[in-house]
N, C-alpha and C. Protein backbone atom coordinates (compact mmCIF):
# COMPACT_ATOMS: atom_id res chain seq x y z
N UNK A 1 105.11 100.91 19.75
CA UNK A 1 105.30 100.09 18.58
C UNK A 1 106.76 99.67 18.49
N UNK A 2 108.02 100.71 18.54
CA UNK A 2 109.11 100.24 18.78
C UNK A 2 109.37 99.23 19.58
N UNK A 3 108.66 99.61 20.86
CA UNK A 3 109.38 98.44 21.54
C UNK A 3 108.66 96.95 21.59
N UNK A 4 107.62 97.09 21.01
CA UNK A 4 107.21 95.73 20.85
C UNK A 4 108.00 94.98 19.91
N UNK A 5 108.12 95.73 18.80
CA UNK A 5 109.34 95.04 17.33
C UNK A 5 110.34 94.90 18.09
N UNK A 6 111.13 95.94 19.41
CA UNK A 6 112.74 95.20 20.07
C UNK A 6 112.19 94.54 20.50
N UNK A 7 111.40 94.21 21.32
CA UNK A 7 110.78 92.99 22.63
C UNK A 7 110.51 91.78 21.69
N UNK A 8 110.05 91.79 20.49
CA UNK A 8 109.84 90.61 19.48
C UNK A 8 111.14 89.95 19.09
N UNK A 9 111.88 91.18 18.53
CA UNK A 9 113.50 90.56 18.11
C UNK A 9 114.19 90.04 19.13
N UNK A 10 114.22 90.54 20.44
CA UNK A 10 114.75 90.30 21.39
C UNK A 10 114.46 88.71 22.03
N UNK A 11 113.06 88.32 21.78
CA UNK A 11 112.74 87.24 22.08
C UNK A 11 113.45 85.70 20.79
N UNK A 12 112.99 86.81 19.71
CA UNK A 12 113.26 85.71 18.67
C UNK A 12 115.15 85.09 18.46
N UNK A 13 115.89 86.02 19.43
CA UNK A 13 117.11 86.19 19.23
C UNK A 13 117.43 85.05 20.35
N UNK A 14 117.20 85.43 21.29
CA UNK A 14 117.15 84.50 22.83
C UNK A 14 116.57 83.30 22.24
N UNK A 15 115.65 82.98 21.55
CA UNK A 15 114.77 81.86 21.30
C UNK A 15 115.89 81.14 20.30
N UNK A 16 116.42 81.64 19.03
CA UNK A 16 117.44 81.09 18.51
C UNK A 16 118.86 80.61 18.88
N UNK A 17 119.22 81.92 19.82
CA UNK A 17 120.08 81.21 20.71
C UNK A 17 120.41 80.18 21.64
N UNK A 18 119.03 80.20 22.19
CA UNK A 18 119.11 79.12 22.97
C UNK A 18 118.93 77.50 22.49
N UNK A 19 118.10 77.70 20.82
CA UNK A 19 118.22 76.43 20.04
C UNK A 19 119.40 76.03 19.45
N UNK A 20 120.12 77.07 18.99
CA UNK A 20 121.98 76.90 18.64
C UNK A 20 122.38 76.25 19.88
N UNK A 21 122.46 76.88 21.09
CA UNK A 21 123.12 75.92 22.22
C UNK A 21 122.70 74.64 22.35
N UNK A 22 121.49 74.52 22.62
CA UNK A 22 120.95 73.28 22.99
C UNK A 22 121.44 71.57 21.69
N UNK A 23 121.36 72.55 20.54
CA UNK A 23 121.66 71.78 19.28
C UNK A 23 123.29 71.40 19.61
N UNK A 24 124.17 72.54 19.87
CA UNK A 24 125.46 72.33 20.06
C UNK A 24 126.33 73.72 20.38
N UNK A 25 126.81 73.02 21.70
CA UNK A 25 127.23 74.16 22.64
C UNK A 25 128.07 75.08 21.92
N UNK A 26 129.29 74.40 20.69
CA UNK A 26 130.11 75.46 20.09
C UNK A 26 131.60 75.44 20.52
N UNK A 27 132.54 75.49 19.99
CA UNK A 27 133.86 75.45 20.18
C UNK A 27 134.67 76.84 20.11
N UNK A 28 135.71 76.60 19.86
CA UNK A 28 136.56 78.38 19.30
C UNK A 28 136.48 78.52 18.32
N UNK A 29 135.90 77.72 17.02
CA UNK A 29 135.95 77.79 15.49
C UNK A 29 134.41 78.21 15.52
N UNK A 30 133.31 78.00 16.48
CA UNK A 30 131.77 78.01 16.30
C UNK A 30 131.91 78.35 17.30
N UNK A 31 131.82 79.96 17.85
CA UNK A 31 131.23 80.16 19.56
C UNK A 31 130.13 80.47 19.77
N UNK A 32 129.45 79.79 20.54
CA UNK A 32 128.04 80.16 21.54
C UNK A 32 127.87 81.87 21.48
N UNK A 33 127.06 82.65 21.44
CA UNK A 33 126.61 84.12 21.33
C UNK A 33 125.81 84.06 23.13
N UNK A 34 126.38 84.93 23.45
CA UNK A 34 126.27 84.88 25.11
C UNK A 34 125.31 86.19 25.39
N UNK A 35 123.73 85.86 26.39
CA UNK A 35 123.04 86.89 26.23
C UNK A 35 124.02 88.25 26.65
N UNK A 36 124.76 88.62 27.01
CA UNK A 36 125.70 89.61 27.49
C UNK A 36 126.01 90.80 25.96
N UNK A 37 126.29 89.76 25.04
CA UNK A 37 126.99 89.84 23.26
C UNK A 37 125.71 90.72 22.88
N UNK A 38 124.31 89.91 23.22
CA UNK A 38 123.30 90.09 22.31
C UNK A 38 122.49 91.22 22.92
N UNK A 39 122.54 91.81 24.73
CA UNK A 39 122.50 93.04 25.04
C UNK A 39 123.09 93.85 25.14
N UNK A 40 124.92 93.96 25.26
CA UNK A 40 125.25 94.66 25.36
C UNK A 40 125.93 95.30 23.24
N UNK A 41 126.15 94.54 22.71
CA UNK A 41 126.54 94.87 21.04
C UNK A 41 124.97 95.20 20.32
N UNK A 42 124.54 93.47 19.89
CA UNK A 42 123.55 93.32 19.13
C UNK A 42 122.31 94.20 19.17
N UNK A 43 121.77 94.37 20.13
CA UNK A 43 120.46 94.67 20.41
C UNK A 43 120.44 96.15 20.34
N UNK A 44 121.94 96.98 20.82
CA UNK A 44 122.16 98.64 20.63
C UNK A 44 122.20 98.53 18.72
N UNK A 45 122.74 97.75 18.52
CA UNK A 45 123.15 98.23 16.90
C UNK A 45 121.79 98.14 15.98
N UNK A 46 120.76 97.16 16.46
CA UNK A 46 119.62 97.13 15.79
C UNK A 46 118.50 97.64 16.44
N UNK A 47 118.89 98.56 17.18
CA UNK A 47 117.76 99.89 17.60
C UNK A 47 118.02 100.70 17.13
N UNK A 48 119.42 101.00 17.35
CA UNK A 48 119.96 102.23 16.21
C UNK A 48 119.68 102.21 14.41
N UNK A 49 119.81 100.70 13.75
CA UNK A 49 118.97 101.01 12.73
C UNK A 49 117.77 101.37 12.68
N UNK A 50 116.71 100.41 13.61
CA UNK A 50 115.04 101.06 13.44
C UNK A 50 114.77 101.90 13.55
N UNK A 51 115.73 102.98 14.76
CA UNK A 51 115.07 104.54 14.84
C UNK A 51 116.07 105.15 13.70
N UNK A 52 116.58 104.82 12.99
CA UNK A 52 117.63 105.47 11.74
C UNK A 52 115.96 105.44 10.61
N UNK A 53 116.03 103.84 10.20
CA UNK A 53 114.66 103.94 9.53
C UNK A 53 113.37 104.49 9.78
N UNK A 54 113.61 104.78 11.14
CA UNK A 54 111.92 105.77 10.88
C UNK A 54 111.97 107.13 10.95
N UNK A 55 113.18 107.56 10.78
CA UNK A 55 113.31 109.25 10.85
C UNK A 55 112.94 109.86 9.43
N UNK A 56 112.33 111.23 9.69
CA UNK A 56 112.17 111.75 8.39
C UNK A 56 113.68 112.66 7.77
N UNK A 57 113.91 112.80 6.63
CA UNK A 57 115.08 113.47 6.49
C UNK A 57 114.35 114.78 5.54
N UNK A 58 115.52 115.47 5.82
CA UNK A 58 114.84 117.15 5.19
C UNK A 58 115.66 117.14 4.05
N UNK A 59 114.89 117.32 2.98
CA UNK A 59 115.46 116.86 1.56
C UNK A 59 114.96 118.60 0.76
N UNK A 60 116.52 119.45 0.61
CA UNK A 60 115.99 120.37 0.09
C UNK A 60 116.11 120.00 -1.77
N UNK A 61 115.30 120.21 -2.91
CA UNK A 61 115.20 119.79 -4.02
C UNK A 61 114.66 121.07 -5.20
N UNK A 62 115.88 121.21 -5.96
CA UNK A 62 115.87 122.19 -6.74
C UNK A 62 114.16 122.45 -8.03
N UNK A 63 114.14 123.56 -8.60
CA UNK A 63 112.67 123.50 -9.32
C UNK A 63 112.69 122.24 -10.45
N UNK A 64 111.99 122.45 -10.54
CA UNK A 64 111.98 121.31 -12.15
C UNK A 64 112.39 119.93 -11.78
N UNK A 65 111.99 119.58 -10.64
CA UNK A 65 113.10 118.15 -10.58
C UNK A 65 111.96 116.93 -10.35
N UNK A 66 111.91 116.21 -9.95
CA UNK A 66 111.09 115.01 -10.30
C UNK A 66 111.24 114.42 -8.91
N UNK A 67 110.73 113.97 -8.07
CA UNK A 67 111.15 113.29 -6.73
C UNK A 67 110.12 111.80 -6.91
N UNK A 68 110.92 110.73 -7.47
CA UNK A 68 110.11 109.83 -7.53
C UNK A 68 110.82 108.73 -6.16
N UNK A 69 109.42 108.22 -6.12
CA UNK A 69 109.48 107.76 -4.50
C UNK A 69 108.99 105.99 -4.70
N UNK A 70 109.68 104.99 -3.77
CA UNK A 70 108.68 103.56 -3.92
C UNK A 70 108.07 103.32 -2.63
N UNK A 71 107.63 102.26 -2.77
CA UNK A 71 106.23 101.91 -1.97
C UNK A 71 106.60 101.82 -0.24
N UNK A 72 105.42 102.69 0.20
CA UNK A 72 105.51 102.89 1.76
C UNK A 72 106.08 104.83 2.15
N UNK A 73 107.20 104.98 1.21
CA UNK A 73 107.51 106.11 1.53
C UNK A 73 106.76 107.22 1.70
N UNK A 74 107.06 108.32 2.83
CA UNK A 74 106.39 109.13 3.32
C UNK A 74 107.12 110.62 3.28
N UNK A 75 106.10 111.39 2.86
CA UNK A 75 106.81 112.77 2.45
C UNK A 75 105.68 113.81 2.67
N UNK A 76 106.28 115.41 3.47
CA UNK A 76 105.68 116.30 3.60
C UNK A 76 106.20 117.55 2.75
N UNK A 77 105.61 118.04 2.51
CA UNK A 77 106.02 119.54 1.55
C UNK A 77 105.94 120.64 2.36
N UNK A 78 107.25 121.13 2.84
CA UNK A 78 107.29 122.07 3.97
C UNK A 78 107.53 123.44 3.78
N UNK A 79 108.17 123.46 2.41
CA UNK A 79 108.44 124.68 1.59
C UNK A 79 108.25 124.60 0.32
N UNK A 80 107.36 125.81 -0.66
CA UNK A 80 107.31 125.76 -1.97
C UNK A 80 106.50 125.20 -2.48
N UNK A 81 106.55 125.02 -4.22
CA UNK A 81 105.64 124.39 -4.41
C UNK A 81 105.57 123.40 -5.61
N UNK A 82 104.57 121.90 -5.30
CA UNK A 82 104.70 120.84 -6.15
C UNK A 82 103.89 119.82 -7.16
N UNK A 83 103.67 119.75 -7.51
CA UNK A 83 102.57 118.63 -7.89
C UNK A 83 102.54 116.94 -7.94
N UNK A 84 101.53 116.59 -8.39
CA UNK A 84 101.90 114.79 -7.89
C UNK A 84 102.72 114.20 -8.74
N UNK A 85 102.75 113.59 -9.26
CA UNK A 85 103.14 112.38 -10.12
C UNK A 85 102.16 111.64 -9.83
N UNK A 86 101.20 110.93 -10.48
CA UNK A 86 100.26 109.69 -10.46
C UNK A 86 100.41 108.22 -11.54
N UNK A 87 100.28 107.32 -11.24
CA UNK A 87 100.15 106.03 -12.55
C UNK A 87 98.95 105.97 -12.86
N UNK A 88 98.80 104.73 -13.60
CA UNK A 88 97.39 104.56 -14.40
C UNK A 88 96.57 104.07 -12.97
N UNK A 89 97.14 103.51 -11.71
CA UNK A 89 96.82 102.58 -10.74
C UNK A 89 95.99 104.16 -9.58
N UNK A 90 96.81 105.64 -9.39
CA UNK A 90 95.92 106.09 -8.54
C UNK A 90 97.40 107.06 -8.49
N UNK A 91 96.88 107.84 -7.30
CA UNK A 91 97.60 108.75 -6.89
C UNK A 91 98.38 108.36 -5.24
N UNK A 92 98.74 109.82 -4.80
CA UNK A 92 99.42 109.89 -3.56
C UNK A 92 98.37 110.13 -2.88
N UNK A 93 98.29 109.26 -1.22
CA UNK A 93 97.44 108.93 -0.28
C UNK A 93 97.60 110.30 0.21
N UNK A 94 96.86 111.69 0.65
CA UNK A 94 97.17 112.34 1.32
C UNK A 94 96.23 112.28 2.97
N UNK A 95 97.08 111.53 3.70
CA UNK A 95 96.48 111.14 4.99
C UNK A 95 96.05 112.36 5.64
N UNK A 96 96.26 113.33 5.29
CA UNK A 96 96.04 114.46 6.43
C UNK A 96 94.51 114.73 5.73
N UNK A 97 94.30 114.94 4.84
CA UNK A 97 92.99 114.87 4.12
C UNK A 97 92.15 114.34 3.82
N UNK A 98 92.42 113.00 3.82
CA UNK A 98 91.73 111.98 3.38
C UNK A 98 91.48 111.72 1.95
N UNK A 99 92.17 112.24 0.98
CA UNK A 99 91.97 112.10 -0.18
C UNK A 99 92.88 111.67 -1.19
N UNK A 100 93.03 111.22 -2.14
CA UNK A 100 93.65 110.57 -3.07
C UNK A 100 94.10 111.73 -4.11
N UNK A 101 95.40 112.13 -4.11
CA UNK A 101 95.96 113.21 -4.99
C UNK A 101 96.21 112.68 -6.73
N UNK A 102 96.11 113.58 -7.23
CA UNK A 102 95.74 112.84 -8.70
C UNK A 102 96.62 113.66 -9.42
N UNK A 103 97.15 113.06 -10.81
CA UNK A 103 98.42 113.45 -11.13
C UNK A 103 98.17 114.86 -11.74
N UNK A 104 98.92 116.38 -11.89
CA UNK A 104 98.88 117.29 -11.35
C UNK A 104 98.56 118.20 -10.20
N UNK A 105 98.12 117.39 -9.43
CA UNK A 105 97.19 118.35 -8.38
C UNK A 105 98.38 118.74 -7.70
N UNK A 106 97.79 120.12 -7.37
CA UNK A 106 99.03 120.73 -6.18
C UNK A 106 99.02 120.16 -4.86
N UNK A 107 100.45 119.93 -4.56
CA UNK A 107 100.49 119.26 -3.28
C UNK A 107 100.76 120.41 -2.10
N UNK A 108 99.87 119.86 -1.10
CA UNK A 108 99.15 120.88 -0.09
C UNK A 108 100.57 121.08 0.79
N UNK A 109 100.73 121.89 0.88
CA UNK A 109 102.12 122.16 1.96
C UNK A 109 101.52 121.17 4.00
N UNK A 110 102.47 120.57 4.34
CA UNK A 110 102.42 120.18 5.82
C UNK A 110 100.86 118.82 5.74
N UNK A 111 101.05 118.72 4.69
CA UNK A 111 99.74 117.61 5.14
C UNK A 111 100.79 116.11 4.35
N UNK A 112 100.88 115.47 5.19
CA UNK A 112 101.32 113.61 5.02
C UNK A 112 101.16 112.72 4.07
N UNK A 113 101.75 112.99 3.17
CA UNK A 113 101.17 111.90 1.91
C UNK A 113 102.60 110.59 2.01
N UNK A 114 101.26 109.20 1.54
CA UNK A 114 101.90 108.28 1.22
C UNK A 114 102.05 107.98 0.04
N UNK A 115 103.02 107.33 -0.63
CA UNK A 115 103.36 106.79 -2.01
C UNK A 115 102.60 105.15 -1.46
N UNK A 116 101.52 104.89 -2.02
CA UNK A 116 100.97 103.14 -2.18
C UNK A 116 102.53 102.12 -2.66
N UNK A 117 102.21 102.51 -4.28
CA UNK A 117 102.95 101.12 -5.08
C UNK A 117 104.64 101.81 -5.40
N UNK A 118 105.36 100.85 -5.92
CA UNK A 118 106.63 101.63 -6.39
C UNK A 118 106.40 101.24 -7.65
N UNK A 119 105.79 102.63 -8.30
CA UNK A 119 105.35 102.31 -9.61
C UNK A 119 105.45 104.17 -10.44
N UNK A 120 106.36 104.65 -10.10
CA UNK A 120 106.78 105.88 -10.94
C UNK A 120 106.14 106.88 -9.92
N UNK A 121 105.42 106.86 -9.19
CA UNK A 121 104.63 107.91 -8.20
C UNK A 121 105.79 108.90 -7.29
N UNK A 122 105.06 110.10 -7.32
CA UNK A 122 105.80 111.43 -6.37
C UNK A 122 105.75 112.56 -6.87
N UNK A 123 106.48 113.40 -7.07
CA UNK A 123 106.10 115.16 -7.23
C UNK A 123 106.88 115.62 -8.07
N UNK A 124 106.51 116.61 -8.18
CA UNK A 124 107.75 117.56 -9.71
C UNK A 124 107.54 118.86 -8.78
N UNK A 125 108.89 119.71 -8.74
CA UNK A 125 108.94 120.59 -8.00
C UNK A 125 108.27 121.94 -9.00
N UNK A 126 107.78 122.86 -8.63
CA UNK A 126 107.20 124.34 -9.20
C UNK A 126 107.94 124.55 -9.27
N UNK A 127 108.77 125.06 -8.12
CA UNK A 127 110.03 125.84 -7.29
C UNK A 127 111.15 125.03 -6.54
N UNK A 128 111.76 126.04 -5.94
CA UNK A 128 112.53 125.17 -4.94
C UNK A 128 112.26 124.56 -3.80
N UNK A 129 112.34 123.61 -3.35
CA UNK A 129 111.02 123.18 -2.23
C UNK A 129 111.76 122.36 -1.10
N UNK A 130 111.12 122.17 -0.10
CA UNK A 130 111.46 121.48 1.45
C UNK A 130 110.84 120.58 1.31
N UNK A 131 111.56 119.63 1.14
CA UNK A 131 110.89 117.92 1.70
C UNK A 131 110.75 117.65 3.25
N UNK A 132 110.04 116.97 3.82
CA UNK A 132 111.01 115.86 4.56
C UNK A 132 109.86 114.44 3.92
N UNK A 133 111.29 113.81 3.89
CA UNK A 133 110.64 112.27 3.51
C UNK A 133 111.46 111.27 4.40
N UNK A 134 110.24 110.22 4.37
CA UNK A 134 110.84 109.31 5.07
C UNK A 134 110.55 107.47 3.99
N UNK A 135 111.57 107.06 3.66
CA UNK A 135 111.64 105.76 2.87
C UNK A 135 112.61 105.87 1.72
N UNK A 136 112.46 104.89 0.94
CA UNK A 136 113.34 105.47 -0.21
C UNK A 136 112.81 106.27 -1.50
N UNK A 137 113.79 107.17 -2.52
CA UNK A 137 113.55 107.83 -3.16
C UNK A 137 114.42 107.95 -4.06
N UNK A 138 114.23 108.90 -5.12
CA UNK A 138 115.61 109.37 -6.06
C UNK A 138 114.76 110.74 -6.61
N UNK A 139 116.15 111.59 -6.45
CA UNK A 139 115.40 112.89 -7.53
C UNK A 139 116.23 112.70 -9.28
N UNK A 140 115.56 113.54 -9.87
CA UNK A 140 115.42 113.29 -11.13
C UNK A 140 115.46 114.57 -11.80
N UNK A 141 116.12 114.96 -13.22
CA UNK A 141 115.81 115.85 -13.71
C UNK A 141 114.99 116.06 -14.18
């Protein structure tokens, strides 16, 4: 999957470039971007973001705290213990289960839940607890 998204950018980059040239070659005030620029700078710096964005981070989060999450983000409960947060719209996707977590339910330690909407959804800690999440978030008192 990564490398189809670089192999896509990579094309779409070459494909623009080569319409900037063709449109107009470029002077010292406007220079031409030379495939050399766009493999040897460009193309390292925006792999290094995508695999930055798809890493999970280990988020340790004190009791009582609120971990509200928006849409897409992904979070496992690796230590301790939590419950959902739900809206009027549904709960947290728990992919490892197949089931739709509903607001109190205890969240199952090591099983994959998604946040759907960015609409107040995520967990309230029991205890002190081990995240890892991956997307954006904020904790909360």
């Amino acid at each position: 999957m990564k490398k189809i998204l670089i192999s896509a950018m990579l094309v779409g980059i070459i494909g623009f470039g080569t319409g900037v040239m063709l449109a107009a070659p470029g002077d010292e005030s406007d220079p031409v971007v030379t495939l050399s620029y766009i493999e040897s700078v460009l193309m390292p710096s925006v792999t290094k973001q995508i695999e930055q964005s798809q890493a999970f981070q280990v988020v340790n989060v004190g009791q009582d705290k609120r971990v509200i999450c928006e849409a897409g983000t992904e979070l496992v409960l690796r230590m301790g213990k939590a419950t959902v947060i739900s809206s009027e719209k549904g709960g947290l996707a728990d992919i490892t289960s197949g089931v739709d977590l509903q607001n109190g339910s205890a969240v199952p330690l090591n099983s994959l839940l998604i946040v759907p909407l960015s609409d107040g959804r995520g967990v309230v800690t029991q205890s002190d607890v081990i995240l890892m999440i991956k997307g954006k978030y904020t904790v909360e008192d």
